[in-house]
PDB file of N, CA and C in Angstrom:
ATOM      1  N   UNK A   1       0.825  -1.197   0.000  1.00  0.00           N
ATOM      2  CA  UNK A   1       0.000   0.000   0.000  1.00  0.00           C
ATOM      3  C   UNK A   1       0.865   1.255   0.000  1.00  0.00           C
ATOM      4  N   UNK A   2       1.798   1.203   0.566  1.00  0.00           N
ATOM      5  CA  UNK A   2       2.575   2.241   0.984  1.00  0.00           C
ATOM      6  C   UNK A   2       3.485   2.938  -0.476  1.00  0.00           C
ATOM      7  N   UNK A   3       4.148   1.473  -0.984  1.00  0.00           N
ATOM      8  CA  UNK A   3       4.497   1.425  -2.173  1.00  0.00           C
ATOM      9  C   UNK A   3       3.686   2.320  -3.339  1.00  0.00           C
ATOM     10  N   UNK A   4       2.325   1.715  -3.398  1.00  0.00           N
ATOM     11  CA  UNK A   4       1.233   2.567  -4.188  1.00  0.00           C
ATOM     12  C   UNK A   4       0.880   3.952  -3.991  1.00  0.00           C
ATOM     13  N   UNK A   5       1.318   4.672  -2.631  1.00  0.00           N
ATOM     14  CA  UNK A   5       1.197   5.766  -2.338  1.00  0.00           C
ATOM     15  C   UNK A   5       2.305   6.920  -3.020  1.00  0.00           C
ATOM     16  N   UNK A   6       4.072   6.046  -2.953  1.00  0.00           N
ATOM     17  CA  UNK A   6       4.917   7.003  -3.226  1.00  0.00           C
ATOM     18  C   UNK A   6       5.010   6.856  -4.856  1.00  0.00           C
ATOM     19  N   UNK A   7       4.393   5.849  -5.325  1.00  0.00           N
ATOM     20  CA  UNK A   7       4.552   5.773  -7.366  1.00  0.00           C
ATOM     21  C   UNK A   7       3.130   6.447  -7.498  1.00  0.00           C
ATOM     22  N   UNK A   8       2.153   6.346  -7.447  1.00  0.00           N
ATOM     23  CA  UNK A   8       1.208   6.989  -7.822  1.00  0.00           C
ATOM     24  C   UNK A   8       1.315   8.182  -8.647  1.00  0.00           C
ATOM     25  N   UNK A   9       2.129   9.228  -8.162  1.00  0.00           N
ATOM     26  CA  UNK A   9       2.468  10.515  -8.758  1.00  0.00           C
ATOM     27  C   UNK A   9       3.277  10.078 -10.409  1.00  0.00           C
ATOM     28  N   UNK A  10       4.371   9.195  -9.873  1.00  0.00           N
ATOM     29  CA  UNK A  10       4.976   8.519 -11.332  1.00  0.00           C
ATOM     30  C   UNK A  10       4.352   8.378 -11.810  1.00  0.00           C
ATOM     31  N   UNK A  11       3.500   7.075 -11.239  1.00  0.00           N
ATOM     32  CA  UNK A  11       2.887   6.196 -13.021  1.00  0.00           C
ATOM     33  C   UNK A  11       1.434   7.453 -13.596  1.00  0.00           C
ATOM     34  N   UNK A  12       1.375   8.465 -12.708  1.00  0.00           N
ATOM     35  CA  UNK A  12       0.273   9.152 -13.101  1.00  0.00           C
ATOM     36  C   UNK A  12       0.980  10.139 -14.567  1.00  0.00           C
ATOM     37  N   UNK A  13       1.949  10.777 -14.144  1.00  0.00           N
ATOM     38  CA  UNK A  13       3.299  11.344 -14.977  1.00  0.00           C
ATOM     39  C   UNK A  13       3.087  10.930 -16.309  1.00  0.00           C
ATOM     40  N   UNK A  14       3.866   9.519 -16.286  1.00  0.00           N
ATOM     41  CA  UNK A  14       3.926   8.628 -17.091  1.00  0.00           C
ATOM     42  C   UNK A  14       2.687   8.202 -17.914  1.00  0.00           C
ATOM     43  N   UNK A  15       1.527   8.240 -17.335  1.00  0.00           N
ATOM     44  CA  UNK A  15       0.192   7.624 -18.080  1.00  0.00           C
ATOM     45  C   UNK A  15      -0.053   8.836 -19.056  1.00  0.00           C
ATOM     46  N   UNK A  16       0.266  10.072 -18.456  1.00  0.00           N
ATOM     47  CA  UNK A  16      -0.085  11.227 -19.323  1.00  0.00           C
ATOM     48  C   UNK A  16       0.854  11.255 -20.750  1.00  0.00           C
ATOM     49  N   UNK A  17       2.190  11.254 -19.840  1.00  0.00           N
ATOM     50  CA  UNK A  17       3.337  11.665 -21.110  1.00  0.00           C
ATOM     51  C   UNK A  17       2.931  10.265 -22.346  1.00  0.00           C
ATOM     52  N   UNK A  18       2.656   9.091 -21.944  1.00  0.00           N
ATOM     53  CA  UNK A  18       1.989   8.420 -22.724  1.00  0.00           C
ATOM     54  C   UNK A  18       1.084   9.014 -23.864  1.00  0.00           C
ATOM     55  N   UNK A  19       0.173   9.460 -22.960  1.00  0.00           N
ATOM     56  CA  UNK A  19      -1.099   9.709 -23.882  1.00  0.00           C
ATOM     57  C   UNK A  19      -0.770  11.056 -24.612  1.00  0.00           C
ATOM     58  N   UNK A  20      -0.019  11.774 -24.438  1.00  0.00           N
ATOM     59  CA  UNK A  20       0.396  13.135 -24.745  1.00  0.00           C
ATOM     60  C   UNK A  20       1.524  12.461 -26.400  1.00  0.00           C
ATOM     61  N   UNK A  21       1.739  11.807 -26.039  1.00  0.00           N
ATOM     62  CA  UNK A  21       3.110  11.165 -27.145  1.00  0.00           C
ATOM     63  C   UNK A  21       1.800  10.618 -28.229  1.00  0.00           C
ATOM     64  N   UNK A  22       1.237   9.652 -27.779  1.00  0.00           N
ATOM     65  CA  UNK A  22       0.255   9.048 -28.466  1.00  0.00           C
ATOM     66  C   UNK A  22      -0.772  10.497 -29.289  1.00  0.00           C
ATOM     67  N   UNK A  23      -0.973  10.821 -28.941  1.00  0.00           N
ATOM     68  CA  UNK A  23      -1.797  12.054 -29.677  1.00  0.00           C
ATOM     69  C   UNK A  23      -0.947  13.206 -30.460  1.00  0.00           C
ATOM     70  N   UNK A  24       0.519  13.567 -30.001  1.00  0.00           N
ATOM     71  CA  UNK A  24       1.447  13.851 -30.827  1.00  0.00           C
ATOM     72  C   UNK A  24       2.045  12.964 -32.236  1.00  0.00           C
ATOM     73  N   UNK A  25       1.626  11.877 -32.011  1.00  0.00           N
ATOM     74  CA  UNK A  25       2.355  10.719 -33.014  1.00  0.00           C
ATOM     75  C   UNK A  25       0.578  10.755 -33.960  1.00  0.00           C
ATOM     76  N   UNK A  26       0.028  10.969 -33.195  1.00  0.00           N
ATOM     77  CA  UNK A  26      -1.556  10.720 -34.876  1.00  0.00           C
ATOM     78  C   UNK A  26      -1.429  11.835 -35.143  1.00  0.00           C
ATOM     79  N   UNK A  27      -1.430  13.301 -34.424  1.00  0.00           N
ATOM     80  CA  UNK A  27      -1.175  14.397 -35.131  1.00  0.00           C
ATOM     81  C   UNK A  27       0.049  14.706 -36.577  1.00  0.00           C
ATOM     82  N   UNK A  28       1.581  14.094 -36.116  1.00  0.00           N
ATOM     83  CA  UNK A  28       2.437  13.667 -37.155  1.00  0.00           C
ATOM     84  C   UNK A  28       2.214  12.687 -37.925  1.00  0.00           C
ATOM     85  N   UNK A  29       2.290  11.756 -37.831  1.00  0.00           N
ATOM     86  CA  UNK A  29       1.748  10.226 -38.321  1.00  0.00           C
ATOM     87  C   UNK A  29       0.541   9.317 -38.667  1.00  0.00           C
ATOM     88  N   UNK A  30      -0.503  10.158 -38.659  1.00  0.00           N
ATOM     89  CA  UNK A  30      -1.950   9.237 -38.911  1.00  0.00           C
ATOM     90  C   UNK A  30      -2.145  10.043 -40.555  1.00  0.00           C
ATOM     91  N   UNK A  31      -1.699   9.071 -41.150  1.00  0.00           N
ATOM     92  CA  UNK A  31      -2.113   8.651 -42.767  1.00  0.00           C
ATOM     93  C   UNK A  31      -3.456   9.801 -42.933  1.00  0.00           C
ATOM     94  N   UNK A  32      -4.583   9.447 -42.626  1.00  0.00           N
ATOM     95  CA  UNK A  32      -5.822  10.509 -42.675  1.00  0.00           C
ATOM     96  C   UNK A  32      -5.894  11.920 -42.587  1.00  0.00           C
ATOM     97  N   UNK A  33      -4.774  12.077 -41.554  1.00  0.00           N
ATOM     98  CA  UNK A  33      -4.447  13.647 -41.188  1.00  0.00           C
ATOM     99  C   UNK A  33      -4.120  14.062 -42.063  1.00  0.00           C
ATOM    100  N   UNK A  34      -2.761  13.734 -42.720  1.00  0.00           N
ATOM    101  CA  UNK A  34      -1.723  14.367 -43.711  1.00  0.00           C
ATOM    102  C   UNK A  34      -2.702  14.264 -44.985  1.00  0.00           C
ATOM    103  N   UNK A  35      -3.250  13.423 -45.544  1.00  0.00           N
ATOM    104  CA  UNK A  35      -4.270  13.623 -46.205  1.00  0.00           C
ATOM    105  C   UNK A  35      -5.156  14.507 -46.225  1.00  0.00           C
ATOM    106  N   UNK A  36      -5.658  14.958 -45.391  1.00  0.00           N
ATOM    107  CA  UNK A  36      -6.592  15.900 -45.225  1.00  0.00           C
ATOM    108  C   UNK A  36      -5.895  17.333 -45.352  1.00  0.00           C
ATOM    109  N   UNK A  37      -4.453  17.632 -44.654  1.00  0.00           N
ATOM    110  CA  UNK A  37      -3.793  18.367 -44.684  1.00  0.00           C
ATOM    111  C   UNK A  37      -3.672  18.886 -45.964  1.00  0.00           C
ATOM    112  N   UNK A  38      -3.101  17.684 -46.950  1.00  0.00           N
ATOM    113  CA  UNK A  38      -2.531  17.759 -48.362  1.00  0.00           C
ATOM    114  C   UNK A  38      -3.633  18.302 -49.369  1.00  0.00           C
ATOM    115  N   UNK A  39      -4.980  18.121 -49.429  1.00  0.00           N
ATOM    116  CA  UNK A  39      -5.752  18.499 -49.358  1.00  0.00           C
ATOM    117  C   UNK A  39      -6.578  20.178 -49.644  1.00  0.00           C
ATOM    118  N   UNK A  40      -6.052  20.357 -48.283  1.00  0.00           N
ATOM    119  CA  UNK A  40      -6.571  21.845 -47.640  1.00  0.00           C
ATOM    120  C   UNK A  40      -5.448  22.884 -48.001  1.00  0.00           C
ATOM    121  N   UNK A  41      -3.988  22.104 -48.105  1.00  0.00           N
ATOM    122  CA  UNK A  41      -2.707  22.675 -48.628  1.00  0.00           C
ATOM    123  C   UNK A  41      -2.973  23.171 -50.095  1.00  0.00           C
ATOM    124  N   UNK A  42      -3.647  21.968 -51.030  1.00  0.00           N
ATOM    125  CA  UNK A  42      -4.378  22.321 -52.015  1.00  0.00           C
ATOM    126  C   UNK A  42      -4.705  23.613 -52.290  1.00  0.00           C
ATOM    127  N   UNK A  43      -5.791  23.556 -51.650  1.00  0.00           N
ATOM    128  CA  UNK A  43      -7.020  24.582 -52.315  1.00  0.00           C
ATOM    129  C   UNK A  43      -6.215  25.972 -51.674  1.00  0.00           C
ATOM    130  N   UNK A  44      -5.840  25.974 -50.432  1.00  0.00           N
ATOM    131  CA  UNK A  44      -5.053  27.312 -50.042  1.00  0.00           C
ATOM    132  C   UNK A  44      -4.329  27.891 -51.566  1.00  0.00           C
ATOM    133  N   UNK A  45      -3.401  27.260 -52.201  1.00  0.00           N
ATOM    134  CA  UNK A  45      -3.053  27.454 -53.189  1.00  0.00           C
ATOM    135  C   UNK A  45      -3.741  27.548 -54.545  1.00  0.00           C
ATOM    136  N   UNK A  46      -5.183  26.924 -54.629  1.00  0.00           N
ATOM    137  CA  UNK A  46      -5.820  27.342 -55.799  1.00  0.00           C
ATOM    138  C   UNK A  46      -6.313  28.934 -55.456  1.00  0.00           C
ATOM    139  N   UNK A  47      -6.853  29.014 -54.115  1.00  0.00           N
ATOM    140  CA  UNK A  47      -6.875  30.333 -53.529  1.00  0.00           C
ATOM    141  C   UNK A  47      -6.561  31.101 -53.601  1.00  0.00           C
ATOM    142  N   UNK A  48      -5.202  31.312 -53.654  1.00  0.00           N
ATOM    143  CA  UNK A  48      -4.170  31.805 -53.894  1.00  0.00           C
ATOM    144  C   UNK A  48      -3.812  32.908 -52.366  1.00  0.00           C
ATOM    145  N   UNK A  49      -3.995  31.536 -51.424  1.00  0.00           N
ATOM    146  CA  UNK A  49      -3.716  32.095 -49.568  1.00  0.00           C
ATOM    147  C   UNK A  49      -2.337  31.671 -49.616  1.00  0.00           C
ATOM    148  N   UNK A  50      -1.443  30.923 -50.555  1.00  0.00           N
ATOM    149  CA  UNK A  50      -0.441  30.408 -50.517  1.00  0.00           C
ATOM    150  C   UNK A  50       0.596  30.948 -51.668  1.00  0.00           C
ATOM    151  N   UNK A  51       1.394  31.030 -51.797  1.00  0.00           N
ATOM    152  CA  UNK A  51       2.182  31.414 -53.010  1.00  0.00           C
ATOM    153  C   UNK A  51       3.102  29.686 -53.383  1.00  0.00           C
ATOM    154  N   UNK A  52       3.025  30.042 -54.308  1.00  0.00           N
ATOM    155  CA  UNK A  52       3.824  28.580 -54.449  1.00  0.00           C
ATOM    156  C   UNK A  52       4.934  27.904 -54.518  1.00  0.00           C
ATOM    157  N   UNK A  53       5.974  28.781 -53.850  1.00  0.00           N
ATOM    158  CA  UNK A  53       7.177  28.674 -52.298  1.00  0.00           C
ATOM    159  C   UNK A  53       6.513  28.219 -51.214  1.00  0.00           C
ATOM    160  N   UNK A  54       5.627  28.399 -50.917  1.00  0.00           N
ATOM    161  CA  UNK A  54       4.946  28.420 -49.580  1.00  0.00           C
ATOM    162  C   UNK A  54       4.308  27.232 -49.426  1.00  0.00           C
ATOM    163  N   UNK A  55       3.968  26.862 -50.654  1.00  0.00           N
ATOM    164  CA  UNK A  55       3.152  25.673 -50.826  1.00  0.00           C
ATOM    165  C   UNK A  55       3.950  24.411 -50.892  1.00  0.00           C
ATOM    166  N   UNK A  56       5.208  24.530 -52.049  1.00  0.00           N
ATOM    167  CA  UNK A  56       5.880  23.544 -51.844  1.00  0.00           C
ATOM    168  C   UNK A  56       7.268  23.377 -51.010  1.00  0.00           C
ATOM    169  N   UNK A  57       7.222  23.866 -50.226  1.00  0.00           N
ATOM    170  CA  UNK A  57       7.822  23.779 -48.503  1.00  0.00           C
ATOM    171  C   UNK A  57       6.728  22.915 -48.073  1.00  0.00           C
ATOM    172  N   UNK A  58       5.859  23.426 -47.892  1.00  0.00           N
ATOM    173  CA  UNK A  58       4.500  23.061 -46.986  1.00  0.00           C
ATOM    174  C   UNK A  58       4.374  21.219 -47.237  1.00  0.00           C
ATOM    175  N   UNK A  59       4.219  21.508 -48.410  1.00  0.00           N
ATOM    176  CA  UNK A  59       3.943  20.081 -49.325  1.00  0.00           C
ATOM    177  C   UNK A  59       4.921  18.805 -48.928  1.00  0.00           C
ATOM    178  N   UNK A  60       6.018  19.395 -49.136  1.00  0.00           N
ATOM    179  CA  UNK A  60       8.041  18.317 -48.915  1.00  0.00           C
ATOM    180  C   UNK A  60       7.355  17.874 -47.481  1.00  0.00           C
ATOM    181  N   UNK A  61       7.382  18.830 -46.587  1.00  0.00           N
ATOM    182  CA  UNK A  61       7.433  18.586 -45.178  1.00  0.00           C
ATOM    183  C   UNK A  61       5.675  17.546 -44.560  1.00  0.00           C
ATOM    184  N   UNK A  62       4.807  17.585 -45.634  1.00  0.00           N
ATOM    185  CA  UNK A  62       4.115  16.474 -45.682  1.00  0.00           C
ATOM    186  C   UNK A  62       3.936  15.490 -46.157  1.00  0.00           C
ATOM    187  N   UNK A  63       4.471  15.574 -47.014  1.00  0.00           N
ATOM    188  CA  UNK A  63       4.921  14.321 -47.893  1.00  0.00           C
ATOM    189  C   UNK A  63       6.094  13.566 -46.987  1.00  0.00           C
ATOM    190  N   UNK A  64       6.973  14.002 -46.773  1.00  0.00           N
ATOM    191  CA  UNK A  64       7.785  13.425 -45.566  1.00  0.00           C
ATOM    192  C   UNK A  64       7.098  12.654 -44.384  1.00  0.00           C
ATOM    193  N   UNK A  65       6.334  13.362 -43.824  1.00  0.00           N
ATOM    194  CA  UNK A  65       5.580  12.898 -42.873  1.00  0.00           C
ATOM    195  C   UNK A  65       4.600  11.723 -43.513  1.00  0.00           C
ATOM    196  N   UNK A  66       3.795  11.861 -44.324  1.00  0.00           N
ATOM    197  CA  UNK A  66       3.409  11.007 -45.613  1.00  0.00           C
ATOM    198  C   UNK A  66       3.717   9.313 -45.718  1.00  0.00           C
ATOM    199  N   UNK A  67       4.968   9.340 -45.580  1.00  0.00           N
ATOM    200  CA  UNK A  67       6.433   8.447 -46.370  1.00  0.00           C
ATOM    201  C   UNK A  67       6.356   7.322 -44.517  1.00  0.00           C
ATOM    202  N   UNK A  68       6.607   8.613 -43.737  1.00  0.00           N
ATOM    203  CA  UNK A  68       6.550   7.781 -42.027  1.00  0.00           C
ATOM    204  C   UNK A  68       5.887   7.353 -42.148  1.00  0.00           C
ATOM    205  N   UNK A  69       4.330   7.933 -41.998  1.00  0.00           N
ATOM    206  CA  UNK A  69       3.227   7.903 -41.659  1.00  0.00           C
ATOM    207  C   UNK A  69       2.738   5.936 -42.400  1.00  0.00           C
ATOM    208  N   UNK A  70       3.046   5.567 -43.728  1.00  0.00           N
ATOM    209  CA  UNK A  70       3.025   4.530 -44.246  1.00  0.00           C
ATOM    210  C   UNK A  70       3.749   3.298 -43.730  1.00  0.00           C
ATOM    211  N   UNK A  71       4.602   3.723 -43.188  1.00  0.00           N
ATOM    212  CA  UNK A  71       5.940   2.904 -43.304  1.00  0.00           C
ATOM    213  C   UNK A  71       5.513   2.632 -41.800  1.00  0.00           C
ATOM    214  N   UNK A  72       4.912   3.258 -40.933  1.00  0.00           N
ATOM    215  CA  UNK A  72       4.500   2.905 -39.252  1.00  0.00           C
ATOM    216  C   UNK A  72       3.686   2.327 -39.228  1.00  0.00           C
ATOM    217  N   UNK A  73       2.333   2.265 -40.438  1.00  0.00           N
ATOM    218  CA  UNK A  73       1.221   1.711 -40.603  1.00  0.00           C
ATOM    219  C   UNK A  73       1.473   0.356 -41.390  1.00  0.00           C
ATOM    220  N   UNK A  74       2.689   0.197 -41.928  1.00  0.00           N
ATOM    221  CA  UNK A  74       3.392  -1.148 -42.720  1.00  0.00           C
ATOM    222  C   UNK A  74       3.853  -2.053 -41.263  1.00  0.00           C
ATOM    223  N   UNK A  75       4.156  -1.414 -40.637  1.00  0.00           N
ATOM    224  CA  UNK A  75       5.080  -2.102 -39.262  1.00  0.00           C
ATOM    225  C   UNK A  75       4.246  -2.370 -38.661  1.00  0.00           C
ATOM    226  N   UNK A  76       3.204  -2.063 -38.192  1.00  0.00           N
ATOM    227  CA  UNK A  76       1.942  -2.190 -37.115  1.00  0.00           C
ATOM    228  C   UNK A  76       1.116  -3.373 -38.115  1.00  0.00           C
ATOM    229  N   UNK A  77       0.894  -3.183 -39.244  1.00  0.00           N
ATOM    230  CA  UNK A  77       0.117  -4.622 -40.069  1.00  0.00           C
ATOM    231  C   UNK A  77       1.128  -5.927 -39.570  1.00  0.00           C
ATOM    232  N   UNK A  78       2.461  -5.710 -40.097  1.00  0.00           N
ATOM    233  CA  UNK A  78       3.437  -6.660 -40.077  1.00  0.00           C
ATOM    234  C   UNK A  78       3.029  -7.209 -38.727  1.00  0.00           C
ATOM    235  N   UNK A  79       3.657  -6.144 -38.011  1.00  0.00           N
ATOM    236  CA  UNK A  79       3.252  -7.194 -36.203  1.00  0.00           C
ATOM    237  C   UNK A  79       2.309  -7.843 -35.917  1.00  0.00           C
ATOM    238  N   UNK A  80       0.797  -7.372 -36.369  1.00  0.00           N
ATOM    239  CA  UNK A  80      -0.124  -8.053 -36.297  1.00  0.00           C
ATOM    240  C   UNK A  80      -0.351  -9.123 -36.662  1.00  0.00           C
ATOM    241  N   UNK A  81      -0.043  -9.394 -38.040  1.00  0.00           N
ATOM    242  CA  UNK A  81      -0.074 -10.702 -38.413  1.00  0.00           C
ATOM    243  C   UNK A  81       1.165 -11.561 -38.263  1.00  0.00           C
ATOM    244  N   UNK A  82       2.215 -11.355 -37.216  1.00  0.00           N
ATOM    245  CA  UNK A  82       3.321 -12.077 -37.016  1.00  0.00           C
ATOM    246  C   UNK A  82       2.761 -12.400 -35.562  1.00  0.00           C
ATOM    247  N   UNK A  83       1.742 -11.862 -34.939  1.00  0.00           N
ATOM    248  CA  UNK A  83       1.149 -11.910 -33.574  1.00  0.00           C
ATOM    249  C   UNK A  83       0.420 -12.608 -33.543  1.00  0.00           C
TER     250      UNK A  83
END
């Protein structure tokens, strides 16, 4: 009991920085996002809210993310069916 009293504060820490990482990693990394992003990156530029320097910076640096974003969702299938 006593034990449970002085970790409590830890694993509470820890459960967050968890969930804080986990919601940082779909914000970078969830396939749907960057899609949607790529998207909205779009039309900003048919708009013309973007100049098209602006756009393809914008673009590299999602497409990058893009490229992860596949390659984490390749690794997570893999495990599954090796599980």
């Amino acid at each position: 009991m006593i034990h449970k009293l002085f970790t409590w504060p830890i694993d509470t820490i820890m459960m967050v920085g968890k969930k804080v990482k986990e919601e940082a990693d779909k914000e970078l990394y969830d396939v749907e996002h960057i899609q949607k992003k790529l998207v909205q990156l779009e039309m900003m530029l048919e708009m013309d809210e973007l100049s098209e320097e602006q756009y393809d910076k914008q673009e590299e640096v999602l497409l990058a993310q893009y490229r992860i974003a596949k390659q984490l969702e390749q690794q997570r299938l893999k495990e599954n069916l090796e599980e």
